[in-house]
Protein backbone atom coordinates (compact mmCIF):
# COMPACT_ATOMS: atom_id res chain seq x y z
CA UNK A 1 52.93 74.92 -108.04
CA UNK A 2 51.71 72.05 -110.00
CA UNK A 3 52.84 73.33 -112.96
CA UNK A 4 56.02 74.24 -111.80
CA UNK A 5 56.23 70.43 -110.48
CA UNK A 6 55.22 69.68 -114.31
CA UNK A 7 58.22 71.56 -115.31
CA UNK A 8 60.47 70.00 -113.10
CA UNK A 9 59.52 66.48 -113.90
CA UNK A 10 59.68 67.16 -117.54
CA UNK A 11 62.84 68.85 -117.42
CA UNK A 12 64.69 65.62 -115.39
CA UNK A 13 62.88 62.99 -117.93
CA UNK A 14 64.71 64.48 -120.75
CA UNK A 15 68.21 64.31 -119.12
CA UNK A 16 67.99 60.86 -117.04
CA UNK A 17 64.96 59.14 -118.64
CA UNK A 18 65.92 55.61 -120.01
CA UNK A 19 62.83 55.71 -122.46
CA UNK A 20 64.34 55.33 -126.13
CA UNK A 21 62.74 58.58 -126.95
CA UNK A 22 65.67 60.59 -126.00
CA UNK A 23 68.54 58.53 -127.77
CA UNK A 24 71.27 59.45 -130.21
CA UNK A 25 69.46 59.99 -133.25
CA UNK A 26 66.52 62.17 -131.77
CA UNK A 27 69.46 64.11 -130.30
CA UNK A 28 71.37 64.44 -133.66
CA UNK A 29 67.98 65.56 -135.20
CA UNK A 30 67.64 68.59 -132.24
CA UNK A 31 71.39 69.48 -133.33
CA UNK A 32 70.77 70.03 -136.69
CA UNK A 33 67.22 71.76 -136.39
CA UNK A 34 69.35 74.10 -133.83
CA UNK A 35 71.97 74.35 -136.59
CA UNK A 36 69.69 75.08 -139.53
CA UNK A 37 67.81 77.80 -137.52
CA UNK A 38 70.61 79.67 -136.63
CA UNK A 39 72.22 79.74 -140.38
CA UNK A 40 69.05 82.04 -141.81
CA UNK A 41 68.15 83.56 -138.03
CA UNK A 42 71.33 85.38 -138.33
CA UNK A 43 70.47 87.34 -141.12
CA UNK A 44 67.51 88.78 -139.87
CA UNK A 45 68.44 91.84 -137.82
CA UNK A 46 70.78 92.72 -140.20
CA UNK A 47 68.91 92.56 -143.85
CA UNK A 48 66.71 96.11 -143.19
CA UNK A 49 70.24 97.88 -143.01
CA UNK A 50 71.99 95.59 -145.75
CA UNK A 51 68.57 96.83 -147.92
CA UNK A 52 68.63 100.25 -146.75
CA UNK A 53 73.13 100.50 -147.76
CA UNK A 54 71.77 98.71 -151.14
CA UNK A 55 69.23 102.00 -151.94
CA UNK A 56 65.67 99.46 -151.23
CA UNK A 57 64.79 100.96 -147.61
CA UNK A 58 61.46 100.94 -149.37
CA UNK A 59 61.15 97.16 -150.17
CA UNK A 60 61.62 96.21 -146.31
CA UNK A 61 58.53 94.22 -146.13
CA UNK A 62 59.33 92.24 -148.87
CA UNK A 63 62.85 90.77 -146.77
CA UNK A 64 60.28 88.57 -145.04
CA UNK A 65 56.95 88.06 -147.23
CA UNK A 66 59.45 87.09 -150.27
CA UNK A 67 61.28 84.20 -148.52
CA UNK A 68 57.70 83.11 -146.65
CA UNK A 69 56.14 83.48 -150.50
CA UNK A 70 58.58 80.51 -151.64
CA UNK A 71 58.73 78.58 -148.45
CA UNK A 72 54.41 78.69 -148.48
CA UNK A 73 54.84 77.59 -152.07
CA UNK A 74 57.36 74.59 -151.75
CA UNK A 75 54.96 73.23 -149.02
CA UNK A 76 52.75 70.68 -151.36
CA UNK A 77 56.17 69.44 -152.81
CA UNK A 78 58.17 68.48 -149.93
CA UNK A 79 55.64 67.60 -148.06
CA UNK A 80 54.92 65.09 -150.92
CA UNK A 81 58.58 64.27 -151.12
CA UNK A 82 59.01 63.48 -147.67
CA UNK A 83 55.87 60.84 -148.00
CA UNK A 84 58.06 59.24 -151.03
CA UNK A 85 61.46 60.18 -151.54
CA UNK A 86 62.16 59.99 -147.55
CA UNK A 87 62.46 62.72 -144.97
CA UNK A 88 66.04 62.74 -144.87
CA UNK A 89 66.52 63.43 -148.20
CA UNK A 90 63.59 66.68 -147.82
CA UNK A 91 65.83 68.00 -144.59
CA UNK A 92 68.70 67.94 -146.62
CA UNK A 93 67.42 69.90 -149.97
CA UNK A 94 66.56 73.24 -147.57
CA UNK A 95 69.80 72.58 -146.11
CA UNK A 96 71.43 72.61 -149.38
CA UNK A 97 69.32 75.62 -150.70
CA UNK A 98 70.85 78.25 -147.26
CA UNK A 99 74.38 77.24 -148.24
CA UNK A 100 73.89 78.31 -151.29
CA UNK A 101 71.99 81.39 -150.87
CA UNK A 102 74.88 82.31 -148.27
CA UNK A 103 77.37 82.43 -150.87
CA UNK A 104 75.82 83.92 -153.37
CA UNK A 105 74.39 86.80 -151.76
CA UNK A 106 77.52 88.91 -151.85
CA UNK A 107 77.75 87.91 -155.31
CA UNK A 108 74.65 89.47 -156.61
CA UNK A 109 74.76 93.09 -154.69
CA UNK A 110 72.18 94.96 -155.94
CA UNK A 111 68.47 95.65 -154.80
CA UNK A 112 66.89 93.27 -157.68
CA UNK A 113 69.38 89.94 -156.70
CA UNK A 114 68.91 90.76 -153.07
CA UNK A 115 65.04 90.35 -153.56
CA UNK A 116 65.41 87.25 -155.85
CA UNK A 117 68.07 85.44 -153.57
CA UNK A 118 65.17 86.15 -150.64
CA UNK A 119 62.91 84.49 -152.79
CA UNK A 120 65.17 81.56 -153.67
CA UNK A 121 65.83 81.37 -149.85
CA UNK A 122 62.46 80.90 -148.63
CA UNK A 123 63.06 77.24 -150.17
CA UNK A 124 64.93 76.17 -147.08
CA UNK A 125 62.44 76.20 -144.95
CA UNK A 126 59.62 74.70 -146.97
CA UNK A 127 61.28 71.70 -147.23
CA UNK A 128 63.62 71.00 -143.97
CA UNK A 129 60.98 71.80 -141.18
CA UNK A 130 58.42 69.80 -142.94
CA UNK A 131 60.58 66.75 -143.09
CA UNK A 132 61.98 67.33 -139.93
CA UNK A 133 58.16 67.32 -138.42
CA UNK A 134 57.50 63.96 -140.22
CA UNK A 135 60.56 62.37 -138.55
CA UNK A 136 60.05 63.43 -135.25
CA UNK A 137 56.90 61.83 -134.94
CA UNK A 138 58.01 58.55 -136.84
CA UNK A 139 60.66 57.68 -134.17
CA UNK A 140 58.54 59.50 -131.19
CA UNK A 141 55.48 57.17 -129.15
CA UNK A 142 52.40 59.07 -129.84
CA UNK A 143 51.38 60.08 -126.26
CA UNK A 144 54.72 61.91 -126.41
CA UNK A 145 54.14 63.67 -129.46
CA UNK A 146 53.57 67.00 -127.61
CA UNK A 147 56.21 66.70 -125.38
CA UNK A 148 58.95 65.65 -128.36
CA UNK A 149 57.55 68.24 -130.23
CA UNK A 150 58.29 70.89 -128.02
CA UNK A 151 61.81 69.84 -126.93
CA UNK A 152 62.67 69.51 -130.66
CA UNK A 153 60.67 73.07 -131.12
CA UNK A 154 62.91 74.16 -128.25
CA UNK A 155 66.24 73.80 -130.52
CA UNK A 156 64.57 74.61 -133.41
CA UNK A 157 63.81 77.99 -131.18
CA UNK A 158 67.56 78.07 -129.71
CA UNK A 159 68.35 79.46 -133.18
CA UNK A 160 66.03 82.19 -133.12
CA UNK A 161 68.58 83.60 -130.17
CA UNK A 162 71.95 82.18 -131.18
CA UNK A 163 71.32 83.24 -134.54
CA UNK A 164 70.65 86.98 -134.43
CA UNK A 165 72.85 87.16 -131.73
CA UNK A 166 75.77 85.61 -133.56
CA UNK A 167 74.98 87.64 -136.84
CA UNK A 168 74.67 91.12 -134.69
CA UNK A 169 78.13 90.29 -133.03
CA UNK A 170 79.69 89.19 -137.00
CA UNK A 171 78.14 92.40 -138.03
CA UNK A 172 79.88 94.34 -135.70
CA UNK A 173 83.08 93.36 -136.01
CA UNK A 174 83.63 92.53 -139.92
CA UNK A 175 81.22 92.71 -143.40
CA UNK A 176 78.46 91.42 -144.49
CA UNK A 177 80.04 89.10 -146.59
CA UNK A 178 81.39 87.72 -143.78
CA UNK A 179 77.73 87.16 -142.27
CA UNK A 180 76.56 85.66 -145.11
CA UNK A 181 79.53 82.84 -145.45
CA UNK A 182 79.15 82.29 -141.87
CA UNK A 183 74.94 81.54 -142.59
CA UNK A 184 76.04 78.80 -144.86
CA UNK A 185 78.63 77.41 -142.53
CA UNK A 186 76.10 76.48 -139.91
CA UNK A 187 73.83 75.48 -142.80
CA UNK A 188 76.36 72.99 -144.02
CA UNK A 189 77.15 72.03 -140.28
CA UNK A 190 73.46 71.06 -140.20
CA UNK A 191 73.65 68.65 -142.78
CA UNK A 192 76.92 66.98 -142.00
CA UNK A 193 74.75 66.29 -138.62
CA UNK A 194 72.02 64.25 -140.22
CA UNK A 195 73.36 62.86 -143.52
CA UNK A 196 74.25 59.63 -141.89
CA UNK A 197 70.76 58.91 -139.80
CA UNK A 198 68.84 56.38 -140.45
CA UNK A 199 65.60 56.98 -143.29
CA UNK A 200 62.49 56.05 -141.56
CA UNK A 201 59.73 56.08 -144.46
CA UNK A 202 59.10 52.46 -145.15
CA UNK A 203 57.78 52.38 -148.77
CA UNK A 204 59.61 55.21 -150.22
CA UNK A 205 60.30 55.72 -153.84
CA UNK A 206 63.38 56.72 -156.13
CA UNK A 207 62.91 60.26 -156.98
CA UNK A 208 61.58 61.05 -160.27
CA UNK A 209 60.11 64.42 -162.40
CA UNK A 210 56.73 62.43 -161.63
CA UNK A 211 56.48 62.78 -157.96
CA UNK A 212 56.42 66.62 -158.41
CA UNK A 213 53.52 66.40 -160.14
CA UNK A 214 50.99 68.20 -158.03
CA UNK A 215 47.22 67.50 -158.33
CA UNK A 216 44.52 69.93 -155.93
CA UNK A 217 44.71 67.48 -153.29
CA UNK A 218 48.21 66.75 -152.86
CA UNK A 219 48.13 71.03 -151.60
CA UNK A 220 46.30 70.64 -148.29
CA UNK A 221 45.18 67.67 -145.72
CA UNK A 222 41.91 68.81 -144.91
CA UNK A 223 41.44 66.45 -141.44
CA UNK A 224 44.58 69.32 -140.29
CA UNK A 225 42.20 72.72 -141.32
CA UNK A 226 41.67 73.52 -137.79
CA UNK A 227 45.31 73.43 -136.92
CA UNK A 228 46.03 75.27 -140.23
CA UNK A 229 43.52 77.97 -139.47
CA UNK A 230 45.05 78.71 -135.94
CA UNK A 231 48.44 78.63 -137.10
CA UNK A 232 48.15 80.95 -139.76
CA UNK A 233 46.23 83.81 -137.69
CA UNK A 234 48.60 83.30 -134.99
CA UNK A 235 51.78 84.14 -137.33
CA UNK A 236 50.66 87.16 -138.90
CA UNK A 237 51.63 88.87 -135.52
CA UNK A 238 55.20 87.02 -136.10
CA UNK A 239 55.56 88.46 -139.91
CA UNK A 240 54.68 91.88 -138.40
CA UNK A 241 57.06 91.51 -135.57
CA UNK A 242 60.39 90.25 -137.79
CA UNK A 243 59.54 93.49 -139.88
CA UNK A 244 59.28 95.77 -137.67
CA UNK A 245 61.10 95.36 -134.36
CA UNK A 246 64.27 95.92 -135.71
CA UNK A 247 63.33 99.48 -136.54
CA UNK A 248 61.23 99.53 -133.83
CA UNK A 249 64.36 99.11 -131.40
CA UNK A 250 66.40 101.81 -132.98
CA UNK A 251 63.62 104.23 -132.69
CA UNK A 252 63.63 103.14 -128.95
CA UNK A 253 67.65 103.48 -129.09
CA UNK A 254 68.16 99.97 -128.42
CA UNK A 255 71.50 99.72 -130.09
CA UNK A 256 71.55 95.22 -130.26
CA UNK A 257 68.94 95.13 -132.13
CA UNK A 258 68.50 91.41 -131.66
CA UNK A 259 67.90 91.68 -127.99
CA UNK A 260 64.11 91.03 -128.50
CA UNK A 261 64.95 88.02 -130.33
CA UNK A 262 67.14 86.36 -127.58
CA UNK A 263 65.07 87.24 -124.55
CA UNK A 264 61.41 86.18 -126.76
CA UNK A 265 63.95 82.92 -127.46
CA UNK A 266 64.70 81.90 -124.06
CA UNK A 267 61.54 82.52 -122.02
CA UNK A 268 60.23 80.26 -125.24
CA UNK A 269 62.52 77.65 -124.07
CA UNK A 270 61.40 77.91 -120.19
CA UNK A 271 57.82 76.94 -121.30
CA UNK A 272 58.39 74.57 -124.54
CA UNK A 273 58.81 71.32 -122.39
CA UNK A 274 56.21 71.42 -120.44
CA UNK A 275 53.40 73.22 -122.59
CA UNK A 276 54.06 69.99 -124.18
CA UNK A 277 53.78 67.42 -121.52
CA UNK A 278 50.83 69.59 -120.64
CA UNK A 279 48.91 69.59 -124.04
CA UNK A 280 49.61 65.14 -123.91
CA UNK A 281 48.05 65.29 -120.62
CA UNK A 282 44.82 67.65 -121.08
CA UNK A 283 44.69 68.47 -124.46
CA UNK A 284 46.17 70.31 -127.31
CA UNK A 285 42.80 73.42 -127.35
CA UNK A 286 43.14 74.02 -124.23
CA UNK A 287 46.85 74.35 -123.97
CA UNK A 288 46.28 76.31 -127.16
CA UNK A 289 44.05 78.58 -125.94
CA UNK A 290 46.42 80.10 -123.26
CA UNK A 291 49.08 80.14 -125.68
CA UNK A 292 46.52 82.57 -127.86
CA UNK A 293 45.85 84.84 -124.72
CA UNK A 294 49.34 85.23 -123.86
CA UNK A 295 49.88 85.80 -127.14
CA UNK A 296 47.48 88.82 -127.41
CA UNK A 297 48.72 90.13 -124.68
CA UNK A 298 52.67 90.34 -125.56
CA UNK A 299 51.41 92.51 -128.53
CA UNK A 300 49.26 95.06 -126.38
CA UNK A 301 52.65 95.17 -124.61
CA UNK A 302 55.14 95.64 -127.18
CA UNK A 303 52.73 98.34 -128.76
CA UNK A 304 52.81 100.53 -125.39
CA UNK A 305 55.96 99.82 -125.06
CA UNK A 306 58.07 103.43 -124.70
CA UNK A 307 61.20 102.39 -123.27
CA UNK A 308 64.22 99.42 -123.46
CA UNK A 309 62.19 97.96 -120.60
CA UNK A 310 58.98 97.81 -122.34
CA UNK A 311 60.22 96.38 -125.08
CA UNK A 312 61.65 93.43 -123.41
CA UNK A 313 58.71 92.56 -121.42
CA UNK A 314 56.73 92.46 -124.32
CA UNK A 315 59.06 90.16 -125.71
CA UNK A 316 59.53 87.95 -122.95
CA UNK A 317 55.61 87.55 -122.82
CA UNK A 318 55.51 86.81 -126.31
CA UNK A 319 58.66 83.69 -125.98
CA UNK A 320 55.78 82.40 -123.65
CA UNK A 321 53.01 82.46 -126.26
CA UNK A 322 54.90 80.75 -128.81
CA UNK A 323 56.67 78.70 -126.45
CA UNK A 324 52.91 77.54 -125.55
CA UNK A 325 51.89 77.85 -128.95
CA UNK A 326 54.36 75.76 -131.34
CA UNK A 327 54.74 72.09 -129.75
CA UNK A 328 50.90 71.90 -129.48
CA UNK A 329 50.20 73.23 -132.96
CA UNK A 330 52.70 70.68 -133.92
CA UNK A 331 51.10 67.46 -132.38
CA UNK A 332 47.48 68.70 -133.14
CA UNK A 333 48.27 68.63 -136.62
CA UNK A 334 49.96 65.26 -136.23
CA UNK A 335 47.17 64.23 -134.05
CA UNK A 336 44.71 65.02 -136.86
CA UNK A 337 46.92 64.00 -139.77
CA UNK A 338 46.97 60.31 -141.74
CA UNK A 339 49.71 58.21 -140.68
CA UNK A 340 50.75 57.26 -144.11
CA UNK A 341 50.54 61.36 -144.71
CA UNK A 342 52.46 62.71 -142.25
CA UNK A 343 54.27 65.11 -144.48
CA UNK A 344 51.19 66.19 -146.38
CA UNK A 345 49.57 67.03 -142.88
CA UNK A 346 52.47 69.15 -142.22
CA UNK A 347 52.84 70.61 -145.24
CA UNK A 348 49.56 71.85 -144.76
CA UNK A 349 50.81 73.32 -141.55
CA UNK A 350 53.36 74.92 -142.73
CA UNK A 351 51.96 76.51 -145.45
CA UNK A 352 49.56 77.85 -142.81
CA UNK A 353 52.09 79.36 -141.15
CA UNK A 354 54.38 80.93 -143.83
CA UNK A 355 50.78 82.47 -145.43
CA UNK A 356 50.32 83.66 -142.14
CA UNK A 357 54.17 85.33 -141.37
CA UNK A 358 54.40 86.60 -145.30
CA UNK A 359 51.05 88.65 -144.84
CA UNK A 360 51.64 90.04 -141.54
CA UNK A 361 55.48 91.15 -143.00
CA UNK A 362 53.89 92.53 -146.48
CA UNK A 363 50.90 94.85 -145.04
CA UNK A 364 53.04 95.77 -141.84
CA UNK A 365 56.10 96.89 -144.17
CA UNK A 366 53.48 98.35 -146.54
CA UNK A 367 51.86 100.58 -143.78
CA UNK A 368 54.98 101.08 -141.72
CA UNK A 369 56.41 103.32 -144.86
CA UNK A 370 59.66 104.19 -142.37
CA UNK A 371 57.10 105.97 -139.85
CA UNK A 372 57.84 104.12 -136.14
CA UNK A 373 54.90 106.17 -135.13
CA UNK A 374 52.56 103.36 -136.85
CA UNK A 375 54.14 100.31 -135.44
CA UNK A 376 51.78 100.47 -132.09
CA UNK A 377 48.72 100.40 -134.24
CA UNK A 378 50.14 97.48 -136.13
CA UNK A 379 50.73 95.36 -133.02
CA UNK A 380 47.03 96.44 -131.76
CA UNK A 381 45.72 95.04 -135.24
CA UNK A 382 47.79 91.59 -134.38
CA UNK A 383 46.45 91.13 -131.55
CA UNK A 384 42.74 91.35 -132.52
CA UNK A 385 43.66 88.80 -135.31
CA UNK A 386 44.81 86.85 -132.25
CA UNK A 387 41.06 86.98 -130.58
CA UNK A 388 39.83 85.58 -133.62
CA UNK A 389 41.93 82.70 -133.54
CA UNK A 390 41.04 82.49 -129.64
CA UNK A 391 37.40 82.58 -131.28
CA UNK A 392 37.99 80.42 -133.40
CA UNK A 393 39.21 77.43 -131.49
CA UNK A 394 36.25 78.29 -128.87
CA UNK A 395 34.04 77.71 -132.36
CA UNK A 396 35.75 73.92 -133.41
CA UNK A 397 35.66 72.55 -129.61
CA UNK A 398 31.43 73.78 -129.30
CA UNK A 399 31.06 71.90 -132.86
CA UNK A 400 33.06 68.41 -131.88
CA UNK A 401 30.94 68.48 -129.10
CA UNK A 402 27.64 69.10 -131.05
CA UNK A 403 28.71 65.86 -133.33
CA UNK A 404 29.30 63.86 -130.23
CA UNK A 405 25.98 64.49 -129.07
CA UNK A 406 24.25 63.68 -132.19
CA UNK A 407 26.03 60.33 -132.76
């Protein structure tokens, strides 16, 4: 009850509140996050097939692992971008880089450009979230980190269902070529939304060949490892899950093969809000603990799952784990992170979480091999990773309160 109190409270803040947190430009910035997500969401149900009709069925697992590869990489350098440049310049680059991609990947039809435009893809999203991220909590109070996070988490998310659900409904009715423009249209859209907000890095610099230059500790924040280490145990279940379900649902003769997508999307959105109001209020471990449990659960679920049924309530469990999960990963790392290195801090997040979603994709793909029979066992495996995060956040709370003691 108090929870669902929680809810309700939260949910009427964000529509009648008269705190500045909700104006224009926060708005603008959930548009476009909504926008960008859907643009390369749209693509994913659909790439194993467009692989398969290109002669790579075998490559599957690189579809994901190849575009987290570059994302993971890009990390260090937009995150030290949006520290200099400014973040609206960072959200626009990844922007920039899915229009692109979208056009040219019915240019270059063949296994070997299919794999490299993947890889050149993965650039969006190493630069745009981080920036994005950075911004948020620049404009945002910091006792409502968790709760901004969330609701901008919760559009971000929104494209996780509008997306695959849009591309599975393109896909059905014309080509892939078609799909593809239509990913850079909502691209583009996304930066048309933004490219007239406000820059809110004070000192920033004119870019120059110099500010790419990347030194050992311009790569991670080290005050965010605790975050990092969470995030990136959490998402190997996630790189397993955008590899496999889609096969998975066919072998279960779900025909809309994004159906797991949209109904883990929207049961994320019924919990995003208030997980973070709730981690602001008690806490981001604790908040992230049940996230973790929930978590572990949804892929017990999905890997016993026999039936259309099944499926979807592992799915639906899981949009509550990450729904959990996301805004308070989000403002512990900003909670942790230097003000004057918000990016960096991010960054560091980030490349956390695409290490985390490009390993799970490369040794499920790699021990899938086209046998559904071995996606249960792979699931099982994510979820133990999942205890050890659970562990593992057990672990940093006993030793913060071992320091406290001894100071």
């Amino acid at each position: 009850m108090k929870v669902l109190k929680s809810y309700i409270s939260g949910s009427r803040s964000i529509f009648v509140s008269r705190d500045p947190v909700y104006n224009l430009r926060f708005a603008m910035l959930c548009l476009s996050s909504l926008l960008f997500s859907s643009s390369y969401n749209m693509l994913i149900p659909e790439l194993p097939a467009y692989l398969s009709d290109l002669g790579g069925a075998g490559y599957k697992g690189l579809i994901i692992s190849l575009f987290t590869l570059t994302a993971g990489i890009s990390r260090p350098f937009s995150g030290r971008l949006t520290d200099t440049v400014g973040r609206i310049p960072v959200m626009i680059t990844g922007s920039v880089v899915c229009v692109a991609c979208g056009l040219f990947y019915p240019l270059l039809g063949s296994v070997s450009g299919f794999l490299f435009l993947r890889l050149i893809h993965g650039f969006s999203t190493g630069f745009t979230p981080t920036a994005k991220s950075a911004y948020v909590a620049d404009i945002i109070p910091r006792e409502r980190w968790g709760e901004a996070m969330g609701l901008q988490g919760l559009c971000y998310s929104l494209g996780f269902a509008l997306g695959p659900a849009a591309g599975s409904f393109i896909r059905m009715y014309y080509s892939f070529d078609i799909l593809f423009y239509a990913s850079s249209f909502f691209a583009l859209l996304s930066i048309l939304v933004i490219v007239r907000m406000k820059e809110t890095l004070r000192d920033k610099s004119d870019f120059s060949l110099s500010v790419l230059r990347i030194s050992r500790k311009d790569i991670l924040a080290p005050e965010v490892l605790p975050a990092a280490v969470v995030t990136f145990l959490a998402y190997i279940a996630f790189g397993a899950i955008l590899t496999l379900i889609p096969d998975w649902s066919t072998h279960l003769g779900i025909a809309a093969k994004g159906s797991f997508f949209i109904l883990y999307t929207i049961s994320s959105l019924l919990v995003r809000i208030v997980a973070g109001k709730l981690s602001d209020k008690y806490g981001r471990p604790p908040v992230i603990c049940a996230g973790l449990v929930f978590l572990a659960v949804s892929l017990m679920l999905i890997a016993i799952s026999a039936s259309f049924s099944g499926l979807m309530t592992g799915a639906f469990v899981y949009g509550m784990a990450m729904g959990i999960l996301s805004p308070a990963l989000n403002a512990w790392t900003i909670d942790m992170s230097n003000a004057r290195q918000r990016g960096k801090a991010m960054a560091t997040m980030y490349i956390a979480l695409e290490a985390g979603i490009g390993l799970g994709a490369l040794f499920s793909g790699t021990y899938y091999s086209d046998m559904p029979g071995r996606i249960p066992v792979v699931m099982l495996v994510a979820s133990a990773i999942v205890f050890c995060a659970l562990g593992y956040v057990g672990y940093v709370k006993y030793r913060k309160k071992g320091t406290r003691k001894a100071v």
